[in-house]
N, C-alpha and C. Protein backbone atom coordinates (compact mmCIF):
# COMPACT_ATOMS: atom_id res chain seq x y z
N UNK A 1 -14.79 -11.27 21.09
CA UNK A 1 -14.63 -9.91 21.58
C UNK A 1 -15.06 -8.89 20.54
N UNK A 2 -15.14 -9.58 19.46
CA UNK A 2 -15.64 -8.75 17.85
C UNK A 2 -16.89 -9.16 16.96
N UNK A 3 -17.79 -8.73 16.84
CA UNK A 3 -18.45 -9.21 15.60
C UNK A 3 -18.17 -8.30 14.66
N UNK A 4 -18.26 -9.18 13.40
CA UNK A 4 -18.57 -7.90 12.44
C UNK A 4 -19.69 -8.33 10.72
N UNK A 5 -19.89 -7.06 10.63
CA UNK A 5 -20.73 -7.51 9.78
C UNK A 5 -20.20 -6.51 8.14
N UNK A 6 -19.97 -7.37 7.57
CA UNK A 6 -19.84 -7.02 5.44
C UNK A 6 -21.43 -6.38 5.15
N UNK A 7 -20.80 -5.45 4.71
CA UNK A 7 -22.22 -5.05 3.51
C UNK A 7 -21.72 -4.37 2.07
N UNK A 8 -22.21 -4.26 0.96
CA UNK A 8 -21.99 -3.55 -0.09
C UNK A 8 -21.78 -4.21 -1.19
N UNK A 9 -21.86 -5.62 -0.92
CA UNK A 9 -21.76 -6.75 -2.07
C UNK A 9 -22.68 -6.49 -3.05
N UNK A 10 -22.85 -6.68 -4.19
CA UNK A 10 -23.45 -7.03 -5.33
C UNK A 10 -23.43 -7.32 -6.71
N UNK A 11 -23.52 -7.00 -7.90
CA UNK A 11 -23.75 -7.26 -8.91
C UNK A 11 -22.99 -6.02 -9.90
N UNK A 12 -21.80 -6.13 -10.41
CA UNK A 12 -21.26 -5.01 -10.98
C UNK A 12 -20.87 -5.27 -12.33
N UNK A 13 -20.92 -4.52 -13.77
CA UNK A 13 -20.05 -5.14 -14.71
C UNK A 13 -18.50 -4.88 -14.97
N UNK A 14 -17.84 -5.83 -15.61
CA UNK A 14 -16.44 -5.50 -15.40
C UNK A 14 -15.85 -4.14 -15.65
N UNK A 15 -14.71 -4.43 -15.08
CA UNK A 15 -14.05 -2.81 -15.36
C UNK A 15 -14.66 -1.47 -14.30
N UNK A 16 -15.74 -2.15 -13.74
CA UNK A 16 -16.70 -1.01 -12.46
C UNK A 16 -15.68 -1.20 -11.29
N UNK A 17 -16.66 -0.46 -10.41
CA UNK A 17 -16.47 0.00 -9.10
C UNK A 17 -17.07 -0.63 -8.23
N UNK A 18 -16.39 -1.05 -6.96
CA UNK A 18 -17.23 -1.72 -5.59
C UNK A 18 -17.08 -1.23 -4.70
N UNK A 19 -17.25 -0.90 -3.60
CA UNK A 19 -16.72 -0.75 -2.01
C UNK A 19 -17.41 -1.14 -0.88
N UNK A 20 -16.46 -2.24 -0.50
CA UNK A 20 -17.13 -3.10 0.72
C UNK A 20 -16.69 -2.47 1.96
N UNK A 21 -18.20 -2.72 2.97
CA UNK A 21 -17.76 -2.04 3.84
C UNK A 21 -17.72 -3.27 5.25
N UNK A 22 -17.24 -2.80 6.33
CA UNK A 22 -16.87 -4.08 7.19
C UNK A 22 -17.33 -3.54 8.73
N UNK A 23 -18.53 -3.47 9.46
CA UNK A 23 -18.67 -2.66 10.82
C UNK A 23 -18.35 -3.77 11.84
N UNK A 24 -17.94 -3.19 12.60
CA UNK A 24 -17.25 -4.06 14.03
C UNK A 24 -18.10 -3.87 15.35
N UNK A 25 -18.38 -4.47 16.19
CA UNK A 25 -19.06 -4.10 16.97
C UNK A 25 -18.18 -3.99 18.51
N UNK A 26 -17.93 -3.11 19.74
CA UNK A 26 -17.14 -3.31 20.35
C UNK A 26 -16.30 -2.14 20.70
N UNK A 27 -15.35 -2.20 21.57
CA UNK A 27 -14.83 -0.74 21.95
C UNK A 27 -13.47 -1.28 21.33
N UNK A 28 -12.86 -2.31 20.88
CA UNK A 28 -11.43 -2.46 20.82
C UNK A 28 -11.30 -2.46 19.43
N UNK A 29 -12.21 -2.13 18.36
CA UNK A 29 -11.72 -2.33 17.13
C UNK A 29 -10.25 -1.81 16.58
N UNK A 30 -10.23 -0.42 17.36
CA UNK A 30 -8.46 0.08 16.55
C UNK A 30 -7.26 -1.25 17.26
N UNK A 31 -7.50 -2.00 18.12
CA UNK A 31 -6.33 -3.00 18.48
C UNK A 31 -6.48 -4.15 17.41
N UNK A 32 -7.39 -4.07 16.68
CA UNK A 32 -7.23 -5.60 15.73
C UNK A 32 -6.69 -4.75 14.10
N UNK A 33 -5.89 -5.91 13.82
CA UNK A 33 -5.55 -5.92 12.48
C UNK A 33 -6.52 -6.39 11.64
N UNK A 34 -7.29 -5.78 10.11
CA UNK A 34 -8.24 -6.05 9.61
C UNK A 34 -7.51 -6.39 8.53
N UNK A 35 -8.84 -7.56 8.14
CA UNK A 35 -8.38 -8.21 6.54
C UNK A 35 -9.63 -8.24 6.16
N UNK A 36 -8.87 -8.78 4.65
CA UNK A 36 -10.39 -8.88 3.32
C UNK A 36 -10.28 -10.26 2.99
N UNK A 37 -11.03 -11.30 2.97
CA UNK A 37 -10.88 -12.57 2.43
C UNK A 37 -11.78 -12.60 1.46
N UNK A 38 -11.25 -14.07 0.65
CA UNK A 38 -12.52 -13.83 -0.76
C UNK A 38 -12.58 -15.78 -0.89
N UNK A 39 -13.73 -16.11 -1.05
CA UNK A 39 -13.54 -17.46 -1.62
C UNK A 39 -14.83 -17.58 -2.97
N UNK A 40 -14.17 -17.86 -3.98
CA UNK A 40 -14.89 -18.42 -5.30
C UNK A 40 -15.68 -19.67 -5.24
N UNK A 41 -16.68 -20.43 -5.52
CA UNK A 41 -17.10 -21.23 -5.70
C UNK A 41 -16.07 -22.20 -5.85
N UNK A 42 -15.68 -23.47 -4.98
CA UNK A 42 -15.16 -24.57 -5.21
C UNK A 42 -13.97 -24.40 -5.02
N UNK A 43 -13.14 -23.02 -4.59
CA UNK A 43 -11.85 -22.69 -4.59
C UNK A 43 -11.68 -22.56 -3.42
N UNK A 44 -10.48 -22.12 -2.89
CA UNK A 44 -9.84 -22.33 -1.86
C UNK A 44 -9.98 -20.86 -1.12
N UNK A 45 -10.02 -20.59 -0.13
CA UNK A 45 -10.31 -18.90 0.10
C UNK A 45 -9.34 -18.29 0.33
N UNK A 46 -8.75 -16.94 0.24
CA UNK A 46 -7.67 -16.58 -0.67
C UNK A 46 -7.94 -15.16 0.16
N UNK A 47 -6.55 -14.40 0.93
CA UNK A 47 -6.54 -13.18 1.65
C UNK A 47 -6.02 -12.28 0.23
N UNK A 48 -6.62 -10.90 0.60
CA UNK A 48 -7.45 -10.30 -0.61
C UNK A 48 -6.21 -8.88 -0.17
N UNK A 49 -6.79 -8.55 1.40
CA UNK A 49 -6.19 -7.25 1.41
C UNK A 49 -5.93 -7.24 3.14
N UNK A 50 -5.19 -6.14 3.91
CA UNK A 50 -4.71 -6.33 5.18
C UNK A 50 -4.52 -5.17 5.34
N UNK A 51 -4.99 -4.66 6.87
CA UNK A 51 -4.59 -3.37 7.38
C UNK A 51 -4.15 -3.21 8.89
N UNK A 52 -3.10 -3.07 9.18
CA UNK A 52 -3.10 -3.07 10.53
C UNK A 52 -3.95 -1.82 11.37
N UNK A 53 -3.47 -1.98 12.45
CA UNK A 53 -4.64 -1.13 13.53
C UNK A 53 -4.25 0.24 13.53
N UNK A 54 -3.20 0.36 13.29
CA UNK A 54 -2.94 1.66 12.93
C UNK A 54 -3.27 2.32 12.15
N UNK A 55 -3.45 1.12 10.42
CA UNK A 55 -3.76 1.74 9.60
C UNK A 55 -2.62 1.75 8.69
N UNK A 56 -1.33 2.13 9.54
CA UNK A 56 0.17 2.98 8.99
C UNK A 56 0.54 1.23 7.97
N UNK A 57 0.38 0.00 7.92
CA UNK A 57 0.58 -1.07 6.98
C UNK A 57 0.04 -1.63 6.15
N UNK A 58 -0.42 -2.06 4.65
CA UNK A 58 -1.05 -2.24 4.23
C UNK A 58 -0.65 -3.73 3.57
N UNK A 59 -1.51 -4.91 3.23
CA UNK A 59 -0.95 -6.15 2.51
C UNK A 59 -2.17 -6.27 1.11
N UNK A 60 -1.31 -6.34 -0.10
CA UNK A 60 -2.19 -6.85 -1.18
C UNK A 60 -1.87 -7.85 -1.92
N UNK A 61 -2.74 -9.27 -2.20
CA UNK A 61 -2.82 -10.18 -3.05
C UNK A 61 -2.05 -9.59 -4.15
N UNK A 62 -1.42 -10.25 -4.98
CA UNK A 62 -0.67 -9.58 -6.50
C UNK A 62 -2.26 -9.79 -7.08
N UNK A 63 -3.05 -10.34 -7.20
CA UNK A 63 -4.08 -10.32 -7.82
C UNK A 63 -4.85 -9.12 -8.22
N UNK A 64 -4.73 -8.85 -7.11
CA UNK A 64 -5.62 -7.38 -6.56
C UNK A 64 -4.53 -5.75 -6.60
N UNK A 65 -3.52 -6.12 -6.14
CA UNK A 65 -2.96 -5.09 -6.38
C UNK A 65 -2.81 -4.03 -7.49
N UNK A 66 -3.37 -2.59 -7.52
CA UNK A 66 -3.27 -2.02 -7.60
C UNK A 66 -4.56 -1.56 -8.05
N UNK A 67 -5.57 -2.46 -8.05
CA UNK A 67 -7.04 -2.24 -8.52
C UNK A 67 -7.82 -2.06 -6.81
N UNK A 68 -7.34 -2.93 -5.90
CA UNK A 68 -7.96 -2.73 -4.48
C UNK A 68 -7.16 -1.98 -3.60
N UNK A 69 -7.93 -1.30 -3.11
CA UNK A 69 -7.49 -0.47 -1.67
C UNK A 69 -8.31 -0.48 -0.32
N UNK A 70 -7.63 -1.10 0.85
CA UNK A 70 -8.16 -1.16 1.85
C UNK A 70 -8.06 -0.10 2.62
N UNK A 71 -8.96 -0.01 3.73
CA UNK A 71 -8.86 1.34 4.37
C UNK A 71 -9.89 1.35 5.62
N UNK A 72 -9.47 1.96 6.77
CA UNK A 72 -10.21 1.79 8.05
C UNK A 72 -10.14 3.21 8.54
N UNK A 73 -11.28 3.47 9.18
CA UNK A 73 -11.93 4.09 10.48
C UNK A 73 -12.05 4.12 11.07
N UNK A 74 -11.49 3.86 12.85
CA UNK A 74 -11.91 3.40 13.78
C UNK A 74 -12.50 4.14 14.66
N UNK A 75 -12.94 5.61 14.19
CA UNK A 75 -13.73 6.42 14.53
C UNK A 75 -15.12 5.66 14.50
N UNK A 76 -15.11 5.04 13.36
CA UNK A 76 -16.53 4.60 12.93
C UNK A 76 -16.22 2.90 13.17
N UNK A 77 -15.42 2.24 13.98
CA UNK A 77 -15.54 1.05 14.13
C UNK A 77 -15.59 0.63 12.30
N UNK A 78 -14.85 0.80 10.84
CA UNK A 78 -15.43 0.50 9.87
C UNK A 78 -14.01 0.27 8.86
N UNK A 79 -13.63 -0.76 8.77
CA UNK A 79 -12.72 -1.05 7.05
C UNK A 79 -13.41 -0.93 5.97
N UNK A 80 -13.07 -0.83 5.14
CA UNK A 80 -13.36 -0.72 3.66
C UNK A 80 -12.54 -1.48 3.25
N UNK A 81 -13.04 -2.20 2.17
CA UNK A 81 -12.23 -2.51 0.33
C UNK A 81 -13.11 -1.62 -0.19
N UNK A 82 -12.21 -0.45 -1.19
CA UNK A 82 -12.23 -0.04 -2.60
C UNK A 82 -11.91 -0.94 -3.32
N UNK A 83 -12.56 -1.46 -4.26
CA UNK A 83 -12.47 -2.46 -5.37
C UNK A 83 -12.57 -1.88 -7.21
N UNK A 84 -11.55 -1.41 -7.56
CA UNK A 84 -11.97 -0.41 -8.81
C UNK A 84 -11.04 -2.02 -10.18
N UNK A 85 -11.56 -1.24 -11.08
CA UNK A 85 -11.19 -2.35 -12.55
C UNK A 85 -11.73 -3.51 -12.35
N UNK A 86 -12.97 -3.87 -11.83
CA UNK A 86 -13.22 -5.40 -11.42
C UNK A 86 -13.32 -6.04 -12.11
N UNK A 87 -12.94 -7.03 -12.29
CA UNK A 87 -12.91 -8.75 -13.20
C UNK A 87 -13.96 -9.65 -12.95
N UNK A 88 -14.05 -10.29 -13.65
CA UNK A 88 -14.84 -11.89 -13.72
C UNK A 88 -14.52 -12.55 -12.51
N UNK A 89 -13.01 -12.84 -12.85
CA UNK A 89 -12.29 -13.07 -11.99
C UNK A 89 -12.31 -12.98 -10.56
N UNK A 90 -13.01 -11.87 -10.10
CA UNK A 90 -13.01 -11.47 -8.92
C UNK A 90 -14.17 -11.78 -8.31
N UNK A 91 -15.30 -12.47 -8.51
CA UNK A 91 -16.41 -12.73 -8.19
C UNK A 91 -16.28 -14.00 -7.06
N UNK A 92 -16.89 -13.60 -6.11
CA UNK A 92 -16.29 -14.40 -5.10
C UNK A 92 -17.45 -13.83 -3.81
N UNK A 93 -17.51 -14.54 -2.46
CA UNK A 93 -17.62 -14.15 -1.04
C UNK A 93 -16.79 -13.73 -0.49
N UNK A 94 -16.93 -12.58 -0.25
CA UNK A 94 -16.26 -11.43 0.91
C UNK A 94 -15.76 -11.84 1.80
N UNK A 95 -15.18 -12.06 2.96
CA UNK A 95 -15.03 -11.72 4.32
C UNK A 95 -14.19 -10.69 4.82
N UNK A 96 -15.02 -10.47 5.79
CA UNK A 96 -13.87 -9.30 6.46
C UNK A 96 -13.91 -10.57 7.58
N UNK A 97 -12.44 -9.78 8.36
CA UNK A 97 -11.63 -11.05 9.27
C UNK A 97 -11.12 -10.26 10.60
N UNK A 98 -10.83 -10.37 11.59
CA UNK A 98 -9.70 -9.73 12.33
C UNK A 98 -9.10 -10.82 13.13
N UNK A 99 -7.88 -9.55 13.72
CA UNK A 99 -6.37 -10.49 14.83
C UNK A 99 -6.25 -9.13 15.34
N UNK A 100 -6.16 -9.72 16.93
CA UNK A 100 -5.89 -8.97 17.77
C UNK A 100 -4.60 -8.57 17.42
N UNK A 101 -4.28 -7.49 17.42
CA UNK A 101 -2.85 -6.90 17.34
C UNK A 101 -1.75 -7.70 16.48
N UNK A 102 -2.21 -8.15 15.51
CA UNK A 102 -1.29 -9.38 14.31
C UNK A 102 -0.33 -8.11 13.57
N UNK A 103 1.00 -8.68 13.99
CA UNK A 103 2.01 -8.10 12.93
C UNK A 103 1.99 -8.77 11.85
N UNK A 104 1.73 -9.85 11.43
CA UNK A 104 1.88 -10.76 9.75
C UNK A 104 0.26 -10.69 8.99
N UNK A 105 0.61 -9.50 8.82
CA UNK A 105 -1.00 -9.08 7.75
C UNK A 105 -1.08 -10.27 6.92
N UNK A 106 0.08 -10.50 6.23
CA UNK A 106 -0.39 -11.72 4.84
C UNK A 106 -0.29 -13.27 5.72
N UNK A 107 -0.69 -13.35 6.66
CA UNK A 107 -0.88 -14.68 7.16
C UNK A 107 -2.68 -15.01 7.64
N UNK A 108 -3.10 -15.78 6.37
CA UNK A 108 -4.65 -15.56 7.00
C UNK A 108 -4.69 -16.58 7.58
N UNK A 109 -3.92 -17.41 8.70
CA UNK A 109 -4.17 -18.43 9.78
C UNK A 109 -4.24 -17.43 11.11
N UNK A 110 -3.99 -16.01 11.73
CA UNK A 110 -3.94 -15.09 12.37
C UNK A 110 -5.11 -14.74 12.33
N UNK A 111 -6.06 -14.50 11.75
CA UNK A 111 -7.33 -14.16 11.66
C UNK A 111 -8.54 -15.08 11.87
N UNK A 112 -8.88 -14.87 13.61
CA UNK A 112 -9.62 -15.58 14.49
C UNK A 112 -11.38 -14.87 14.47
N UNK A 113 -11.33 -13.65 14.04
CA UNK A 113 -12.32 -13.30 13.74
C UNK A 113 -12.98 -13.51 12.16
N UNK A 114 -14.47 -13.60 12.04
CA UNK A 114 -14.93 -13.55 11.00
C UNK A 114 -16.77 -13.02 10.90
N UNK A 115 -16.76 -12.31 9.40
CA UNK A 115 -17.91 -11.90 9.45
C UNK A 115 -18.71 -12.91 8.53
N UNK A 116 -19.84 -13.16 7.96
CA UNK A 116 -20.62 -13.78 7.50
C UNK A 116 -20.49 -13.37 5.84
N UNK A 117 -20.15 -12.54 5.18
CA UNK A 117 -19.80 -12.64 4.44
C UNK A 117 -20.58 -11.83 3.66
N UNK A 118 -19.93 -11.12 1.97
CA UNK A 118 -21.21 -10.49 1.14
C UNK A 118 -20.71 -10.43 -0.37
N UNK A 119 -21.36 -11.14 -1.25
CA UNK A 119 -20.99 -11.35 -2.72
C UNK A 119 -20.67 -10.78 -3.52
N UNK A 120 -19.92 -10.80 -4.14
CA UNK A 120 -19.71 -9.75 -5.47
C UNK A 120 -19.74 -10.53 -6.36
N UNK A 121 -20.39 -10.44 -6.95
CA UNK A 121 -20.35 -10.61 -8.42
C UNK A 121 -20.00 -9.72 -9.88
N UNK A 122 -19.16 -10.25 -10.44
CA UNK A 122 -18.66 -9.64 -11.98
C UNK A 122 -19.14 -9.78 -12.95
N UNK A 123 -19.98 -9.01 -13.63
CA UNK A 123 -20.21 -9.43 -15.36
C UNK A 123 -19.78 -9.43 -16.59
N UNK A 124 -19.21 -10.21 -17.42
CA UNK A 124 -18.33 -9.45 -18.55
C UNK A 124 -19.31 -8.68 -19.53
């Protein structure tokens, strides 16, 4: 009922700035709850950030917290990650994700949608 597509990935050195952006295609985007997924090379993939459809809830990895901020539009069908202080650490594949109307933001088994994904990379 959703596609969506990541863009804004690339190549940053640490301590910079990122912001991924996430477009949805579709008239129902404000009914899905949006997430940020991330998987590292060889690691396990790991929910990053969460916004419900409202907007009014927000979920952050302790990882990420207080360096990422998620954020949606549904004027513009569009989530964001703000990604500020970035790490090594953080270098990974993107996804943006959605769930129809999901109250458990930090549960990434709820998230039936997925986009294809877009890289970030960290440099020290």
């Amino acid at each position: 009922q959703v596609q969506l597509v990541e863009s804004g990935g690339g190549l940053v050195q640490a301590g910079g700035s990122l912001r991924l952006s996430c477009t949805a295609s579709g008239r129902t985007f404000s009914m899905y709850t949006m997430a940020w997924l991330r998987q590292a090379p060889g690691k396990e993939r790991d929910l990053v950030a969460a916004i419900s459809w409202s907007g009014g809830r927000t979920y952050y990895a302790d990882s990420v917290k207080g360096r990422f901020t998620i954020s949606r539009d549904n004027a513009k069908n569009t989530v964001y990650l703000q990604m500020n202080s970035l790490k090594p650490e953080d270098t990974a594949v993107y996804y943006c994700a959605a769930a129809y109307r999901n109250w458990d933001l930090n549960n990434p088994n709820e998230y039936n949608y997925w986009g294809q994904g877009t890289q970030v990379t960290v440099s020290s």
